[in-house]
C-alpha atoms as a PDB file:
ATOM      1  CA  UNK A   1       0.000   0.000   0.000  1.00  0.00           C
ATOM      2  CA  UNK A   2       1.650   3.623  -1.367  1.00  0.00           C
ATOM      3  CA  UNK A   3       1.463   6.506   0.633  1.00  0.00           C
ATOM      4  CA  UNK A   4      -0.666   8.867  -0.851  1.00  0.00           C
ATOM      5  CA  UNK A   5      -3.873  11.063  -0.933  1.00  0.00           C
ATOM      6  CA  UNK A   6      -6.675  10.535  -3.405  1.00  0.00           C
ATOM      7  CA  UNK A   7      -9.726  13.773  -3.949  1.00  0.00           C
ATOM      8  CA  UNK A   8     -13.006  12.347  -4.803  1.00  0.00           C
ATOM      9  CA  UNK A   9     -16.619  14.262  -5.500  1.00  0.00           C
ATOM     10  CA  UNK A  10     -19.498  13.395  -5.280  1.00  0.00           C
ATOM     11  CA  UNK A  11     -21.567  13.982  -8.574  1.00  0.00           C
ATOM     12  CA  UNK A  12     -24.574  17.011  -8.727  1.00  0.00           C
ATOM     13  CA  UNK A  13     -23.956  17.589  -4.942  1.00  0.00           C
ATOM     14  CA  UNK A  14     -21.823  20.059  -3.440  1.00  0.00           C
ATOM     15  CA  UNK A  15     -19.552  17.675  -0.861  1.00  0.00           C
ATOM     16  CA  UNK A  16     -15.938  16.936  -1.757  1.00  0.00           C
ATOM     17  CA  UNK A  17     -13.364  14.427  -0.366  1.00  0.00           C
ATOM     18  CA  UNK A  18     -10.179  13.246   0.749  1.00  0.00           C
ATOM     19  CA  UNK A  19      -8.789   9.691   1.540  1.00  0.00           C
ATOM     20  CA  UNK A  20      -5.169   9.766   2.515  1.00  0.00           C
ATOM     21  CA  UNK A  21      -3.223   6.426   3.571  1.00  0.00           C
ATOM     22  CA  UNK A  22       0.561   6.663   5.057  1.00  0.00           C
ATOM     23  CA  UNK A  23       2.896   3.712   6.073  1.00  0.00           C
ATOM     24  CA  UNK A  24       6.775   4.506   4.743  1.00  0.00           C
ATOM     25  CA  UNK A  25       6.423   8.406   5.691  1.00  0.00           C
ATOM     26  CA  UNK A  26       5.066   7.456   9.219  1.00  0.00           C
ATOM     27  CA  UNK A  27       8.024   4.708  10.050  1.00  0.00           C
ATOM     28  CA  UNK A  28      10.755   7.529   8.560  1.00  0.00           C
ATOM     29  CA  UNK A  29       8.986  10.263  11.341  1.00  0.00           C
ATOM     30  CA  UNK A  30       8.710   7.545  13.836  1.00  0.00           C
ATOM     31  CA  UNK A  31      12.505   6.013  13.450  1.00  0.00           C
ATOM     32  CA  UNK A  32      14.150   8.936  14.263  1.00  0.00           C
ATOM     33  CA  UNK A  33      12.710   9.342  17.608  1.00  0.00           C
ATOM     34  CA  UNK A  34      11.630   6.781  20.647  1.00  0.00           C
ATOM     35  CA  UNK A  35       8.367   7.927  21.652  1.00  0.00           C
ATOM     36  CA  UNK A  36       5.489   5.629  23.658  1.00  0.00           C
ATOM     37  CA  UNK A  37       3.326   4.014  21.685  1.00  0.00           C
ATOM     38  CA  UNK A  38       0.221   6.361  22.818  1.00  0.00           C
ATOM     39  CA  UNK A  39       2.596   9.687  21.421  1.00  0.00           C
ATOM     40  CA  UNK A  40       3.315   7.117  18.341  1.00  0.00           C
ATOM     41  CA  UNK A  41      -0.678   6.811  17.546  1.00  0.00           C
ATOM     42  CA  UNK A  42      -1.038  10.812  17.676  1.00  0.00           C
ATOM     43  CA  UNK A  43       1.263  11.720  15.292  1.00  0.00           C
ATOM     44  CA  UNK A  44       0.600   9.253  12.616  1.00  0.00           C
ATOM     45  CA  UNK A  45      -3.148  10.815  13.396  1.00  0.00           C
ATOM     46  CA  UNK A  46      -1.584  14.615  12.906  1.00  0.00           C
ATOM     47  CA  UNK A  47       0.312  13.112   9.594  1.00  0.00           C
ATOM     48  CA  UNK A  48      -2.870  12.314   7.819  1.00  0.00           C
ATOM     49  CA  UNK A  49      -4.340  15.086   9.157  1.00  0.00           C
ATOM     50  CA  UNK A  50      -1.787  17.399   7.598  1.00  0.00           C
ATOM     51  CA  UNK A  51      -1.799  15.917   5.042  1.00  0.00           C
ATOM     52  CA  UNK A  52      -5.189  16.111   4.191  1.00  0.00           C
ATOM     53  CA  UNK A  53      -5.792  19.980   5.576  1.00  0.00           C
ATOM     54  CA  UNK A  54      -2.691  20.736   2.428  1.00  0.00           C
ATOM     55  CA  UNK A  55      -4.622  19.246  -0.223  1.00  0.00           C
ATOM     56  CA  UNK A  56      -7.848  21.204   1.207  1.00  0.00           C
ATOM     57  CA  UNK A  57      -6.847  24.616   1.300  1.00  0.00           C
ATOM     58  CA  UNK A  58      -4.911  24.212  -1.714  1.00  0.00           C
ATOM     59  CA  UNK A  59      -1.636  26.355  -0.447  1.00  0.00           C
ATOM     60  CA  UNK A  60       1.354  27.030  -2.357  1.00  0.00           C
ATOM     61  CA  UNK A  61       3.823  27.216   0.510  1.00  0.00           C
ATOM     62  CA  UNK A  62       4.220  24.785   3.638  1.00  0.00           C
ATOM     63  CA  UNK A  63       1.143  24.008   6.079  1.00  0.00           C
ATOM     64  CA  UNK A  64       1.694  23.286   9.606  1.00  0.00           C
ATOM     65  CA  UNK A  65      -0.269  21.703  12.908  1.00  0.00           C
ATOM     66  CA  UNK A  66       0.967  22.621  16.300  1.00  0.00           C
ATOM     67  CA  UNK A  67      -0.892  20.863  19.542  1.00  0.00           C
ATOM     68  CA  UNK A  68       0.353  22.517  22.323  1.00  0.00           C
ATOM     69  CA  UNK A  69      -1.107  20.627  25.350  1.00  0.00           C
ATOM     70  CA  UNK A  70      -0.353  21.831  29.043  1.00  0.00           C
ATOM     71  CA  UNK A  71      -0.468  17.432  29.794  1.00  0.00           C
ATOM     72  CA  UNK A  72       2.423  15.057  29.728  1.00  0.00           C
ATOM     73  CA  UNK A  73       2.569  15.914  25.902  1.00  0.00           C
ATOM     74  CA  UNK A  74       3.267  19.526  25.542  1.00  0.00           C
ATOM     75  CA  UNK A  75       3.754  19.571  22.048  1.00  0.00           C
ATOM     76  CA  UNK A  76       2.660  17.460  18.906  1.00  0.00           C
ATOM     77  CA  UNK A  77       3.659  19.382  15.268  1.00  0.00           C
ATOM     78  CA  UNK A  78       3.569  18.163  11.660  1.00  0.00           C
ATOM     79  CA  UNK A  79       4.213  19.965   8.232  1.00  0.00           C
ATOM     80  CA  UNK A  80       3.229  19.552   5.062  1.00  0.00           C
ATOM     81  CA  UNK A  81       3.946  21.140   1.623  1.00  0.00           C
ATOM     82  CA  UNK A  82       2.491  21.021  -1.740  1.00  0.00           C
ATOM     83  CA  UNK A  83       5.491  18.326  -2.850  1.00  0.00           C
ATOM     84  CA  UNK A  84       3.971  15.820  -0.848  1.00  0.00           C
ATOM     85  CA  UNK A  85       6.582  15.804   1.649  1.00  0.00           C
ATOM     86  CA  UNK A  86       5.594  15.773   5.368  1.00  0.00           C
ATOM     87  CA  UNK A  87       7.481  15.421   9.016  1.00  0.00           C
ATOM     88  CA  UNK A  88       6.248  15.473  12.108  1.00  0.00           C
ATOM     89  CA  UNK A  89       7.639  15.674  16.037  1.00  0.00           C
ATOM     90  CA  UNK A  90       6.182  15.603  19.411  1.00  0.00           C
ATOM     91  CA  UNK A  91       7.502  16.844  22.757  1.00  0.00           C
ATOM     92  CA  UNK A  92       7.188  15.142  26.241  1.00  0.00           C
ATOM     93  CA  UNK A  93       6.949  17.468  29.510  1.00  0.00           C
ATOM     94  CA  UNK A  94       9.975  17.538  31.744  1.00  0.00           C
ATOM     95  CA  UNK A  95       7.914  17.284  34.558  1.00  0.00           C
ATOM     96  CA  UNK A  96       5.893  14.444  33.371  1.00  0.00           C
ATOM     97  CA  UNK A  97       5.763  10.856  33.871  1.00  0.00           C
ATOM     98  CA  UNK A  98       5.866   8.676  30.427  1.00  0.00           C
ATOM     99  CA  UNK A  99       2.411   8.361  29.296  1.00  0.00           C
ATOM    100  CA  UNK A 100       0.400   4.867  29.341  1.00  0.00           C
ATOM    101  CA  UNK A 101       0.296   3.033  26.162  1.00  0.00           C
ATOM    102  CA  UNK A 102      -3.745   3.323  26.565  1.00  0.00           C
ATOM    103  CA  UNK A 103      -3.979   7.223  27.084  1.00  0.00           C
ATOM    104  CA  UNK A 104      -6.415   9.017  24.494  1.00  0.00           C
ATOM    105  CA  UNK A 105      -5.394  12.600  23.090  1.00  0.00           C
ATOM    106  CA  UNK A 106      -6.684  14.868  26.090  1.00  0.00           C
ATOM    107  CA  UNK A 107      -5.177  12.149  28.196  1.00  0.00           C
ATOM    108  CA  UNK A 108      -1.740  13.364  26.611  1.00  0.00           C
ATOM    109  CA  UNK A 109      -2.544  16.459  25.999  1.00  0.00           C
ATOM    110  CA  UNK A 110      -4.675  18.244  28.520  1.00  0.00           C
ATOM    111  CA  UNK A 111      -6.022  21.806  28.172  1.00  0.00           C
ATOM    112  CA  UNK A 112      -4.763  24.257  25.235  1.00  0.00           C
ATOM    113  CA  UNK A 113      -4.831  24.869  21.791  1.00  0.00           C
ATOM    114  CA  UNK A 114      -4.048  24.096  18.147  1.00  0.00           C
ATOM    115  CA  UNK A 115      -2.257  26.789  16.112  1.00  0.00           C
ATOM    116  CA  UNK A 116      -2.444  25.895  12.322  1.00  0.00           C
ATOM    117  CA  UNK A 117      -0.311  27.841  10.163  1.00  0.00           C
ATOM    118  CA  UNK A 118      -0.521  28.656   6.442  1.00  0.00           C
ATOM    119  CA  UNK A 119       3.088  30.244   5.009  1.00  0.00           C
ATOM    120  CA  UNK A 120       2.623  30.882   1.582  1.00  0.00           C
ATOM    121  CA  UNK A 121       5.898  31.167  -0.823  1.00  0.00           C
ATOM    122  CA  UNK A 122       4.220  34.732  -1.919  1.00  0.00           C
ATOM    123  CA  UNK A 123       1.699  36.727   0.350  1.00  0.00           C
ATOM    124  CA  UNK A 124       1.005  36.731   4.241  1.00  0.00           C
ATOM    125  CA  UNK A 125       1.006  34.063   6.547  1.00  0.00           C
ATOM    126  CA  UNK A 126      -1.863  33.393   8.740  1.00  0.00           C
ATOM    127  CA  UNK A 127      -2.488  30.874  11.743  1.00  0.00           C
ATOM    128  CA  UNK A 128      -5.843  29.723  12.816  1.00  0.00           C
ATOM    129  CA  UNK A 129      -6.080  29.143  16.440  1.00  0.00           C
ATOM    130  CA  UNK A 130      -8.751  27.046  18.386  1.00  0.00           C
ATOM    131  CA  UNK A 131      -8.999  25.602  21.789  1.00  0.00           C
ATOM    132  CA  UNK A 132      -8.836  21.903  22.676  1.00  0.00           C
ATOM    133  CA  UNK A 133     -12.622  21.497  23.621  1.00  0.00           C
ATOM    134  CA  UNK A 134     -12.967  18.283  22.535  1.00  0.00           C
ATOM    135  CA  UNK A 135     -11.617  14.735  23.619  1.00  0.00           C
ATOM    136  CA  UNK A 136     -10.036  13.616  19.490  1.00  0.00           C
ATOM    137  CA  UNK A 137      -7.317  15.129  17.212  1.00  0.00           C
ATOM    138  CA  UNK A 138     -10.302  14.904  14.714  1.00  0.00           C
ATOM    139  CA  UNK A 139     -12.773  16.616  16.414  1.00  0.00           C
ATOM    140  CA  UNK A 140     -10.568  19.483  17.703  1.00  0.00           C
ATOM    141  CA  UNK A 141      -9.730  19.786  13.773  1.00  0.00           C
ATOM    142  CA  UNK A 142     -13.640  20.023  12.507  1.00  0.00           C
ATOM    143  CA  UNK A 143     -13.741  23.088  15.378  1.00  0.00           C
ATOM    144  CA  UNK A 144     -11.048  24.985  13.394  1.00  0.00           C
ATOM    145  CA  UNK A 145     -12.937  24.733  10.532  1.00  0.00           C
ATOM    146  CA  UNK A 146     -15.901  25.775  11.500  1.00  0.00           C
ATOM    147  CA  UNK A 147     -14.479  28.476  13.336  1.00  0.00           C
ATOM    148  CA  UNK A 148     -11.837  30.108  10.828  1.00  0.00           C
ATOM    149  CA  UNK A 149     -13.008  28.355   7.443  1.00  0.00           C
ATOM    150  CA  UNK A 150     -16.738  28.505   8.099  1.00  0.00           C
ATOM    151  CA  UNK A 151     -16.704  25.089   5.996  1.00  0.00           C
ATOM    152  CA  UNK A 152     -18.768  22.082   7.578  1.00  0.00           C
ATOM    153  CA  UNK A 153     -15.877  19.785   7.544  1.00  0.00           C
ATOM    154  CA  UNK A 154     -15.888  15.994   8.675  1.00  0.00           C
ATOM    155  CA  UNK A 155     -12.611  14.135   9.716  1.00  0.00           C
ATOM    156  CA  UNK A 156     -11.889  10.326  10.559  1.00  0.00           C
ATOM    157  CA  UNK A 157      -8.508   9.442  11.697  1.00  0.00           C
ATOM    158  CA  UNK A 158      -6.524   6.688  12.981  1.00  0.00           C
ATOM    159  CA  UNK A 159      -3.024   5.223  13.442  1.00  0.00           C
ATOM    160  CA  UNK A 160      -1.776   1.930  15.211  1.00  0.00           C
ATOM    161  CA  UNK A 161       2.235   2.416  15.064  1.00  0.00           C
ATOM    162  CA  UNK A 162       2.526   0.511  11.585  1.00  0.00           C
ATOM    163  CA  UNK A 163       0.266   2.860   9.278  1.00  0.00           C
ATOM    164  CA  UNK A 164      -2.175   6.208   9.354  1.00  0.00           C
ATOM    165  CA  UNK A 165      -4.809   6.844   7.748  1.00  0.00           C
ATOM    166  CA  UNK A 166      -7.692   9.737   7.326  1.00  0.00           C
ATOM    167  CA  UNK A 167     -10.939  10.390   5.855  1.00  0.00           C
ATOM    168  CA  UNK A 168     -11.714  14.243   5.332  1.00  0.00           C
ATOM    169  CA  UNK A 169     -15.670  15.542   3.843  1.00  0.00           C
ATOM    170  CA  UNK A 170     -16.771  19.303   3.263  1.00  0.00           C
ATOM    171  CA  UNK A 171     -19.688  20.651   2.370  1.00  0.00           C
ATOM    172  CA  UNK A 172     -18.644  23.127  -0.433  1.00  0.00           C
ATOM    173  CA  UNK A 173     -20.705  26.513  -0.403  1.00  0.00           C
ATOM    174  CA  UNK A 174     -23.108  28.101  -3.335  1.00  0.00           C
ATOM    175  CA  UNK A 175     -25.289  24.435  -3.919  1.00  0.00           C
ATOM    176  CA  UNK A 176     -27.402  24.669  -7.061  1.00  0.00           C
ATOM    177  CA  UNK A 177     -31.155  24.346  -7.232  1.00  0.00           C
ATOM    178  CA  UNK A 178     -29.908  21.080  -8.869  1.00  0.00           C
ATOM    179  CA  UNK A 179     -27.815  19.670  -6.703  1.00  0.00           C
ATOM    180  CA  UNK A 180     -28.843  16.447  -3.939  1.00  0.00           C
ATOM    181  CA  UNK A 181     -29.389  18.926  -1.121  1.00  0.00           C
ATOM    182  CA  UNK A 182     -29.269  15.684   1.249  1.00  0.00           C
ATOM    183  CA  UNK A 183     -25.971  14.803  -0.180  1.00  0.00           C
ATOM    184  CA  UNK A 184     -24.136  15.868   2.883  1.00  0.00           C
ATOM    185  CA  UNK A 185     -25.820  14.093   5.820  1.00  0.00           C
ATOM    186  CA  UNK A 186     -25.975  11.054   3.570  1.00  0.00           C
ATOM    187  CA  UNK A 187     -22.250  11.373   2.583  1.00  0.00           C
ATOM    188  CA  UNK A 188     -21.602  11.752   6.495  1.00  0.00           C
ATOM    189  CA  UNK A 189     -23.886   9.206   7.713  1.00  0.00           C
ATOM    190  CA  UNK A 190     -22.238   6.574   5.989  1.00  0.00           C
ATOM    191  CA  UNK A 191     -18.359   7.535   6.486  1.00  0.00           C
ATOM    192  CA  UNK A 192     -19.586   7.351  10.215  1.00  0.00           C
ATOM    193  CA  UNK A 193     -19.596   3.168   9.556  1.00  0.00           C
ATOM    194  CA  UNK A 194     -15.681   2.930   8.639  1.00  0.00           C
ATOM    195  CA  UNK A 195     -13.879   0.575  10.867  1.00  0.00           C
ATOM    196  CA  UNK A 196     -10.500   1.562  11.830  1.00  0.00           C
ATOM    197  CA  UNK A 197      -9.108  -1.675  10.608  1.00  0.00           C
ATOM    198  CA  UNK A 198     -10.741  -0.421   6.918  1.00  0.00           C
ATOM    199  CA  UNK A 199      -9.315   2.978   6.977  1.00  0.00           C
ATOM    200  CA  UNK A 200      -5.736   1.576   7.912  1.00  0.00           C
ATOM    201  CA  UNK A 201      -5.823  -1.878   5.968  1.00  0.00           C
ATOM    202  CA  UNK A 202      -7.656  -1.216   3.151  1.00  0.00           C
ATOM    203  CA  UNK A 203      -6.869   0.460  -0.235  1.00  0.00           C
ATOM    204  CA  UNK A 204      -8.369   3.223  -0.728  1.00  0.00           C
ATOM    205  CA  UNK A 205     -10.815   2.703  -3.947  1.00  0.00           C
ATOM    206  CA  UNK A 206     -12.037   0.076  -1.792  1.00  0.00           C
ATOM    207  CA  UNK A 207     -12.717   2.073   1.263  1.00  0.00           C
ATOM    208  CA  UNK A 208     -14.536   4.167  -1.028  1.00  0.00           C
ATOM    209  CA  UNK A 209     -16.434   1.852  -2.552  1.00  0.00           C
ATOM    210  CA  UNK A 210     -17.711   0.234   0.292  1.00  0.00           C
ATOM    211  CA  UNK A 211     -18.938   3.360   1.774  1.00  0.00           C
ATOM    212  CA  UNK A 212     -20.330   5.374  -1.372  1.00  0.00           C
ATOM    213  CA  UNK A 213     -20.811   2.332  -3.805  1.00  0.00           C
ATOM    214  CA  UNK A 214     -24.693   3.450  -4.238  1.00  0.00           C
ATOM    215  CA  UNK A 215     -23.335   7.040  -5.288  1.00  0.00           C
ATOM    216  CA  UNK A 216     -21.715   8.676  -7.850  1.00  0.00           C
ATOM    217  CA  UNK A 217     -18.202   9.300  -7.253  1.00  0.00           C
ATOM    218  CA  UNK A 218     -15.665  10.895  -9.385  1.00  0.00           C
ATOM    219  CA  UNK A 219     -12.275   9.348  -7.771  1.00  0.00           C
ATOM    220  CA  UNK A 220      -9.181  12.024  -9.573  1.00  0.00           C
ATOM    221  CA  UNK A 221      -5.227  10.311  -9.720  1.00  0.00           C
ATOM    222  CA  UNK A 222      -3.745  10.111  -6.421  1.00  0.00           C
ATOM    223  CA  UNK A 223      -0.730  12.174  -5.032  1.00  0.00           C
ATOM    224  CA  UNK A 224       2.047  10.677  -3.521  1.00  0.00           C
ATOM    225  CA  UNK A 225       3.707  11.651  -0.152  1.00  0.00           C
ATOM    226  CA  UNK A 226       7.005  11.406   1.296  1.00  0.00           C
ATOM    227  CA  UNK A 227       8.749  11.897   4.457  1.00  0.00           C
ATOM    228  CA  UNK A 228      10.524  15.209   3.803  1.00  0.00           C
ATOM    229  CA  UNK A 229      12.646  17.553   5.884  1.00  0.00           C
ATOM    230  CA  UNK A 230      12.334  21.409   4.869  1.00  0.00           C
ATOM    231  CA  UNK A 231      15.598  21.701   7.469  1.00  0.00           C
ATOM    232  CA  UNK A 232      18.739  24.109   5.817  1.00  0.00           C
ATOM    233  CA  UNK A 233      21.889  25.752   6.660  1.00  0.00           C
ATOM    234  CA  UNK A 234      20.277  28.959   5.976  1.00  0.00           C
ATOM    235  CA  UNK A 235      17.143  28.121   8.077  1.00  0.00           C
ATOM    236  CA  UNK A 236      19.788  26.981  10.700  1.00  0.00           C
ATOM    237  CA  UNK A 237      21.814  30.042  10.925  1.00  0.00           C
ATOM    238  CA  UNK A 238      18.743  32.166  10.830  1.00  0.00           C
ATOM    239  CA  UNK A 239      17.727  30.479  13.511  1.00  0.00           C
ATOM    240  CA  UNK A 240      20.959  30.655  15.349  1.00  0.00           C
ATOM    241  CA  UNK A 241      21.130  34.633  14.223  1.00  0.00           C
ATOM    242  CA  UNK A 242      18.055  35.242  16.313  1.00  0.00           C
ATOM    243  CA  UNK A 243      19.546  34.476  19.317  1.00  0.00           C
ATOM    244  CA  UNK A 244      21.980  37.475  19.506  1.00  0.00           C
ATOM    245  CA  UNK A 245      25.133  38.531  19.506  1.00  0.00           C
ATOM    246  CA  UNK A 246      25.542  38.477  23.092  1.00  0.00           C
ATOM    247  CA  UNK A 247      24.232  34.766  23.497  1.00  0.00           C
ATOM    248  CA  UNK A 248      25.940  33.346  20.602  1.00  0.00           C
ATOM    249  CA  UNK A 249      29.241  34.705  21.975  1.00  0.00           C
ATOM    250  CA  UNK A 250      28.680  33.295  25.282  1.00  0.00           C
ATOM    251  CA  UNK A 251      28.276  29.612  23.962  1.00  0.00           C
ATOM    252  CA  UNK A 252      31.674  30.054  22.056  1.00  0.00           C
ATOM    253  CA  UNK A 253      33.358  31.412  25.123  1.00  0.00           C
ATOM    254  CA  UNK A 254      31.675  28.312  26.795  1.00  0.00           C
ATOM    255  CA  UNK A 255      32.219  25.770  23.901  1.00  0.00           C
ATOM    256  CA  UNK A 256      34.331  26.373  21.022  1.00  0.00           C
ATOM    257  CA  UNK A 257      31.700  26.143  18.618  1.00  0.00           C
ATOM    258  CA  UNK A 258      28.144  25.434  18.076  1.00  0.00           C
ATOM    259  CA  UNK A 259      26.993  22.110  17.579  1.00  0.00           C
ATOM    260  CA  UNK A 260      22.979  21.791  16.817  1.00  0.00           C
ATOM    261  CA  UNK A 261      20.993  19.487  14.927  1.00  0.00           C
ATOM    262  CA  UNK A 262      17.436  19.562  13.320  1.00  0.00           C
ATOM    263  CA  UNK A 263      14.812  18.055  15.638  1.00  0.00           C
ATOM    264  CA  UNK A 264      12.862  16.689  12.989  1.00  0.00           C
ATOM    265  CA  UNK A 265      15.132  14.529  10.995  1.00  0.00           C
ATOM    266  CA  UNK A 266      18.489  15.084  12.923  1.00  0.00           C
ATOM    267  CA  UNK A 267      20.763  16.579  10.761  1.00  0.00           C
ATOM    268  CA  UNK A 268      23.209  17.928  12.222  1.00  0.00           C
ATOM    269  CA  UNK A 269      25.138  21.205  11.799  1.00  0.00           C
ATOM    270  CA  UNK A 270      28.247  22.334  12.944  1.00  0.00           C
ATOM    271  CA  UNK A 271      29.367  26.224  13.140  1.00  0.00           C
ATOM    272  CA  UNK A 272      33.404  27.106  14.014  1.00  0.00           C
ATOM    273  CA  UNK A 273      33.600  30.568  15.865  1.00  0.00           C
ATOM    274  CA  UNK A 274      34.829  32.119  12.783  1.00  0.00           C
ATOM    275  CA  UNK A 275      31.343  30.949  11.162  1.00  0.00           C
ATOM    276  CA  UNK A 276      29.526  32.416  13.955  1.00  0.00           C
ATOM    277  CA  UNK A 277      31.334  35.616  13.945  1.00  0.00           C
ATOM    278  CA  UNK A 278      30.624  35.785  10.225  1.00  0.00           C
ATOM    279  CA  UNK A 279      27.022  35.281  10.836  1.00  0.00           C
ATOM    280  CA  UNK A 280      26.784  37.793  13.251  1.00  0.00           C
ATOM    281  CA  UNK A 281      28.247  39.733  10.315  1.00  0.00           C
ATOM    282  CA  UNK A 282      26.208  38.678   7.624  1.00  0.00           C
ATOM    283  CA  UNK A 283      22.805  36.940   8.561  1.00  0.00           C
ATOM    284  CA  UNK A 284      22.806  35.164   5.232  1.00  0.00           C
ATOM    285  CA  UNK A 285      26.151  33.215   5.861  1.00  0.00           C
ATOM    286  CA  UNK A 286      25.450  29.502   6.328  1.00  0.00           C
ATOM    287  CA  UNK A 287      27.897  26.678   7.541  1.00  0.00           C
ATOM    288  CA  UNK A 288      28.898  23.074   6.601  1.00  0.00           C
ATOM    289  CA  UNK A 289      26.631  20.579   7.007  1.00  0.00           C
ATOM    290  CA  UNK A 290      27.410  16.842   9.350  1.00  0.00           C
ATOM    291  CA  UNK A 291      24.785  14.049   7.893  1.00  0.00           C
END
C-alpha cells in the first residue's frame, strides 16, 4: 500500500473528499525518535491530518499543525507542503511521567490549543487558532474549521504504530437548485460506519467503494507523499542569528563552537567561531553541514 492522498466528489452535490493512507512516511517520522506508543498513535493521526488539511486549502507554501497541550505531551507538530513531503515531532513534559500506552489525546494532551499555520511562498502568513474542547485530534480539527473556514468539515482518523490513515468531507458553499441537497448528511452518515481496521488496511478505492458504492463518485489520480525535511543551513543560521550577539558569543566562550541538529530529521550542523562571527556579520552566511 503507497502513501498517498486521493480527492473524490461526489456527482450534482456540493460535498468533496479526501482519503489519505501513510505507512513509509510514518516509520521515517517515527525512526528517528523513541516515543510511547500512545505519542506514536497521535502523530501518525496529525500526519494524515496534515496531510489532508494541504490538499484542502490548496496552499502554495508549507502548512503546519501545532498541539500545544499543558499534559504530559506539551507539544505534537507536523508539516506539510504542496510536494507531498511531510514530518512530524512531538515533545514530552519535563515534569511528566511517560504516558500509558492506553492514554487518548486529552489524556496526553490536557487543556490548550491548536495553532495551524498557512506560510505561503508569496503573500502573508496566517495561523488559525482554536482551543482543545474536545476529547479527538479529529474533532478538535472540525472546530477549526468551523471556526476560521466557516466550511462544515468531517474528519476520521486513525493510526496503530505501523500505518495512518484519514478520511476528510466538506460541504462546499453556493449548492445549485440542482444539486442532492441531502448529499451531505448522507455522505456523512455513511463515512460514520468505517472501521478503523478499513481505513488503515484497506486500499483506498475500496474504502470508497464500500462506503459510497450506491453514489456517484468521481475518484481524480492520487498524489504521492514522502517523508521530507524542509531543514537548511540557511534556516539553521537564521535560527541561530536570532539568538543574539551576546548569546551566541557566550556559547563560544563556553564551547568552542556550536553544535545543533534539526529536531525533525536530525541533521546535524556544525558552526566554528569564525562561522559564527561571520554570521553575526552577515545573517545570510550559512555553515557546513554533518549528515
Amino acid at each position: 500500500m503507497s502513501d498517498q492522498i486521493q480527492r473524490f466528489m461526489f456527482d450534482q452535490t456540493n460535498v468533496r473528499g479526501e482519503i489519505v493512507t501513510l505507512a513509509d512516511t510514518y516509520h521515517e517520522v517515527l525512526s528517528r525518535h523513541a516515543y510511547p506508543s500512545a505519542v506514536n498513535a497521535l502523530l501518525g493521526e496529525l500526519l494524515a491530518a496534515v496531510a489532508l488539511l494541504t490538499d484542502t486549502v490548496k496552499l502554495d507554501g508549507t502548512l503546519s499543525i501545532e498541539v500545544r497541550g499543558q499534559g504530559d505531551l506539551s507539544l505534537l507538530m507536523a508539516e506539510s507542503n504542496p510536494g507531498g513531503e511531510l514530518r512530524a515531532i512531538a515533545r514530552l513534559s519535563e515534569e511528566g511521567a511517560l504516558p500509558d500506552d492506553s492514554a487518548c489525546f486529552r489524556d496526553l494532551v490536557g487543556d490548550g490549543q491548536i495553532v495551524i499555520t498557512l506560510d505561503p511562498k508569496e503573500g502573508k502568513r496566517y495561523q488559525g487558532i482554536v482551543a482543545l474542547e474536545f476529547d479527538t485530534l479529529a474533532k478538535c480539527l472540525e472546530a477549526y474549521f468551523s471556526q476560521s473556514e466557516q466550511l462544515p468539515t468531517k474528519l476520521w482518523l486513525a493510526a496503530d504504530g505501523q500505518r495512518a490513515g484519514g478520511l476528510l468531507l466538506q460541504r462546499l458553499p453556493d449548492a445549485s437548485q440542482n444539486q442532492d441537497i441531502d448529499a451531505w448528511e448522507r455522505s456523512v452518515h455513511l463515512a460514520e460506519t468505517i472501521k478503523r481496521e478499513e481505513l488503515l488496511g484497506l486500499e483506498q478505492r475500496e474504502v470508497l467503494y464500500r462506503l459510497y458504492h450506491e453514489e456517484t463518485v468521481r475518484v481524480f489520480d492520487p498524489k504521492a507523499l514522502r517523508f521530507g525535511c524542509t531543514c537548511s543551513r540557511e534556516r539553521m543560521s537564521h535560527a541561530l542569528y536570532s539568538l543574539g550577539e551576546a548569546e551566541l558569543k557566550d556559547i563560544l566562550e563556553e564551547q568552542g563552537s556550536i553544535k545543533t541538529q534539526c529536531h525533525f530529521c536530525h541533521t546535524k550542523y556544525h558552526y566554528t567561531a569564525a562561522e559564527i562571527e561571520a554570521l553575526i556579520d552577515d545573517p545570510g552566511s550559512s555553515a557546513p553541514v554533518i549528515h
